[in-house]
C-alpha atoms as a PDB file:
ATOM      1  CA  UNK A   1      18.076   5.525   2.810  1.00  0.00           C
ATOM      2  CA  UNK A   2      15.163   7.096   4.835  1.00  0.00           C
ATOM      3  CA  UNK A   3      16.837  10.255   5.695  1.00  0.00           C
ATOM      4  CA  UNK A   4      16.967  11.613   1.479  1.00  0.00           C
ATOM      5  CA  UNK A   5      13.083  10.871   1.376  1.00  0.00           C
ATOM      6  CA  UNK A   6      12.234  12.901   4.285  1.00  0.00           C
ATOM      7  CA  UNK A   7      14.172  16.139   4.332  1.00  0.00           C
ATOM      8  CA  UNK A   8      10.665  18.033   4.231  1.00  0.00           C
ATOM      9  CA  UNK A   9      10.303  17.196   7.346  1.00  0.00           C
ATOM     10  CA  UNK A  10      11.785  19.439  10.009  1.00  0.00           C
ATOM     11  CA  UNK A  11      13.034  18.761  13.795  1.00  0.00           C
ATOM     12  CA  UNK A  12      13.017  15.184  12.642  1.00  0.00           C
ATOM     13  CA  UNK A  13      16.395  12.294  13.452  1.00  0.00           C
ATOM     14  CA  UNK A  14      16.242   8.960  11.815  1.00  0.00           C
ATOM     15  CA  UNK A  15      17.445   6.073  13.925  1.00  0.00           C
ATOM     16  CA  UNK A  16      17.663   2.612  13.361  1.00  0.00           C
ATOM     17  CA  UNK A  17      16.679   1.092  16.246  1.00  0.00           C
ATOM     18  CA  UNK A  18      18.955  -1.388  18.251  1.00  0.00           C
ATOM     19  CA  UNK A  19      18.262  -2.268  22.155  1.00  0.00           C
ATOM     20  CA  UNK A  20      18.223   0.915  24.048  1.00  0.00           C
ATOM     21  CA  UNK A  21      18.318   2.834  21.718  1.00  0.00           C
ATOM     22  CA  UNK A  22      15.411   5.197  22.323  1.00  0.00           C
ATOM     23  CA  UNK A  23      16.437   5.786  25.704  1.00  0.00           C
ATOM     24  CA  UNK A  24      19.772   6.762  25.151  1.00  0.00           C
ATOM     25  CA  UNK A  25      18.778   9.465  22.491  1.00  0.00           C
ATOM     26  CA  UNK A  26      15.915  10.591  24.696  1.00  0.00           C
ATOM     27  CA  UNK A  27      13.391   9.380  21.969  1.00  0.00           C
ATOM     28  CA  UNK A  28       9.928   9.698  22.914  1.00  0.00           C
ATOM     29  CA  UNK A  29       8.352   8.012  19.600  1.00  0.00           C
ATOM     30  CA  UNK A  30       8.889   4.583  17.756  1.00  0.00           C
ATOM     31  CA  UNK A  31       7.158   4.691  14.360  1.00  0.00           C
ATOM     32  CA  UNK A  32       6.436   1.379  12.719  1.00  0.00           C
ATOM     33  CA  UNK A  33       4.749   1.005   9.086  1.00  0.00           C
ATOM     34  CA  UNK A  34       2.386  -2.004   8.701  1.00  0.00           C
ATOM     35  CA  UNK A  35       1.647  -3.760   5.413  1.00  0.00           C
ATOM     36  CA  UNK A  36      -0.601  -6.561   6.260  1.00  0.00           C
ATOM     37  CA  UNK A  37      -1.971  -8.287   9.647  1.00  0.00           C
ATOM     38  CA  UNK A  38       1.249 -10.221   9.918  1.00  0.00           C
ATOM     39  CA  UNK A  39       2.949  -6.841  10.994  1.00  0.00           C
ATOM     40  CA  UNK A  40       0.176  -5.430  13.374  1.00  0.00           C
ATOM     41  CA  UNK A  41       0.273  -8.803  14.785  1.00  0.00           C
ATOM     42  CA  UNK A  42       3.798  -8.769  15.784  1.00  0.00           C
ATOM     43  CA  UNK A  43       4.344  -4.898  15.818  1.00  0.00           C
ATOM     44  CA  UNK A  44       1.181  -4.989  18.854  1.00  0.00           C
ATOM     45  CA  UNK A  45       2.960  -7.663  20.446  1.00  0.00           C
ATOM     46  CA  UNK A  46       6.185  -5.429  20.464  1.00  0.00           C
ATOM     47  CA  UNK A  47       4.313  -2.571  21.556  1.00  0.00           C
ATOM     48  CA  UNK A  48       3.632  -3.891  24.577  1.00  0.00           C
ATOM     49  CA  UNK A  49       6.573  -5.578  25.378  1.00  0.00           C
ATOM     50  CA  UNK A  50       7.887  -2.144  24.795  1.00  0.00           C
ATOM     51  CA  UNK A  51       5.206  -0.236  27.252  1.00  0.00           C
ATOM     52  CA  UNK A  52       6.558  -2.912  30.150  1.00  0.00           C
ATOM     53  CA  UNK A  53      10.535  -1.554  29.374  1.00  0.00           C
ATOM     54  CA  UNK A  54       9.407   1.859  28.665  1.00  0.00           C
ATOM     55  CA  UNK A  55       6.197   3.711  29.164  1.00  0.00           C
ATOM     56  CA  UNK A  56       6.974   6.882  27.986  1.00  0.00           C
ATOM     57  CA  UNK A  57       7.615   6.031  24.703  1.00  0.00           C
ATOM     58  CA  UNK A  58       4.405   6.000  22.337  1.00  0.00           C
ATOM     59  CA  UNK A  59       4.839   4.079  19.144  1.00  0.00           C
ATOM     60  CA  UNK A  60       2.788   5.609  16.182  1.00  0.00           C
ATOM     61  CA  UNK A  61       1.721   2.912  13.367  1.00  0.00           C
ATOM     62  CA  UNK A  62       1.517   4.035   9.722  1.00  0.00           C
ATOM     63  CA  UNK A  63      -0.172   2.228   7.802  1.00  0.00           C
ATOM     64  CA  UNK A  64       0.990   1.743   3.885  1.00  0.00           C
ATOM     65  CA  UNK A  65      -1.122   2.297   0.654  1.00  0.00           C
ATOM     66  CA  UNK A  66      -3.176  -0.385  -0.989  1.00  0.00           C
ATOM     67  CA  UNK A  67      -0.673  -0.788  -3.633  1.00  0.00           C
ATOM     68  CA  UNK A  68       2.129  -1.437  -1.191  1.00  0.00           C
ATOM     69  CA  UNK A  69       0.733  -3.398   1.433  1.00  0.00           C
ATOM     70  CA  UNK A  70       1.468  -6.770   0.045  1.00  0.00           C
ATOM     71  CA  UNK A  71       4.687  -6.218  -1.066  1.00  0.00           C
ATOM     72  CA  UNK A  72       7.892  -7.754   1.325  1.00  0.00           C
ATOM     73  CA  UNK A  73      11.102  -6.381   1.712  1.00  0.00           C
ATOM     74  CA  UNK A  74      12.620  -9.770   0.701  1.00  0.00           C
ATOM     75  CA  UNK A  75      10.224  -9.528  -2.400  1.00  0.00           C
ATOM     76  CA  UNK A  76      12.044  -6.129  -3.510  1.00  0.00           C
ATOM     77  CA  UNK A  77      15.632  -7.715  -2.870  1.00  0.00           C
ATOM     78  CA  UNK A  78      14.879 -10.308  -5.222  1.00  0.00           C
ATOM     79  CA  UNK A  79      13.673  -7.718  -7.713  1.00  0.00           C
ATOM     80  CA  UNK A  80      16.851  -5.766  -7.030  1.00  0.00           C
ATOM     81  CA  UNK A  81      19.022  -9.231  -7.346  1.00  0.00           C
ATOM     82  CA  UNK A  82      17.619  -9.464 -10.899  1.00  0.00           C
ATOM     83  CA  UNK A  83      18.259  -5.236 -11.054  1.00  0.00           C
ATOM     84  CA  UNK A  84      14.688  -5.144 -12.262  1.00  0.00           C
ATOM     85  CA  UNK A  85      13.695  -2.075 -13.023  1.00  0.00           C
ATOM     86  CA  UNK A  86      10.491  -2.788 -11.240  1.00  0.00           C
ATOM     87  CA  UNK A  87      12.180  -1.965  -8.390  1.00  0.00           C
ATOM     88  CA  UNK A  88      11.083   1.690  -8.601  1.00  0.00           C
ATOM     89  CA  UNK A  89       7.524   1.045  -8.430  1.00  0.00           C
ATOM     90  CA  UNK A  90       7.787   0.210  -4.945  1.00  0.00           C
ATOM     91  CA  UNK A  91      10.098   2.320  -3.185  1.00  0.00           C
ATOM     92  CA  UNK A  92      11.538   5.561  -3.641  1.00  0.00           C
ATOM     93  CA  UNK A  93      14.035   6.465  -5.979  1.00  0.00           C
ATOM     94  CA  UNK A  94      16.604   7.358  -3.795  1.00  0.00           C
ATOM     95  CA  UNK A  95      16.485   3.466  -2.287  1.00  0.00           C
ATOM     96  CA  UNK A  96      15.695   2.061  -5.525  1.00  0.00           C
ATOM     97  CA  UNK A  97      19.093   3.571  -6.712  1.00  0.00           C
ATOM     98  CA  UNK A  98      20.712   2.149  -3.906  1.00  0.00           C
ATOM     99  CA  UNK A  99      19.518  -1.268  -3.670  1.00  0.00           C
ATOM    100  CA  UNK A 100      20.307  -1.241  -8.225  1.00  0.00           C
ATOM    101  CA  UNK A 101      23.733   0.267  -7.187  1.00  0.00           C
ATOM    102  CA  UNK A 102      24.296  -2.771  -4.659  1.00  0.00           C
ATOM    103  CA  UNK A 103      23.067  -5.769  -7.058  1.00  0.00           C
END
């Protein structure tokens, strides 16, 4: 579902990552989005786990907008359980169709 919302972006692959994963594909960035201070906290703890297995890949952290920060993934399932059209207010339309398609 990430790959329709970023086609502006060129020389770009989207991964989801498993154990190894960036090493295999010769990956030399791990981007993370944080919400809150519950995901730095355990996204920095990851980090440097992940400098100990392997330095030469630098994770970037985006942070997310004020209106999105507070929302959970299992928060938008739930919405998507109910198909509540509120689901598009928080993601973008080419998940929100998915996860209404799913439900």
């Amino acid at each position: 579902m990430v790959r329709p919302g970023q086609k502006r972006v060129p020389y770009r692959r989207v991964y989801r990552v498993a154990g190894g994963l960036l090493q295999t594909h010769d990956i030399r960035f791990n981007i993370r989005g944080l919400r809150a201070t519950q995901d730095f906290n355990y996204e920095f703890e990851m980090h440097g786990i992940n400098c100990d297995i392997a330095p030469e890949i630098n994770t970037v952290f985006l942070v997310a907008p004020p209106e999105l920060q507070f929302v959970s993934s299992s928060t938008i399932k739930e919405l998507a359980s109910y198909r509540s059209p509120a689901v598009r207010k928080y993601v973008t339309p080419c998940v929100a169709s998915a996860l209404l398609d799913e439900n």
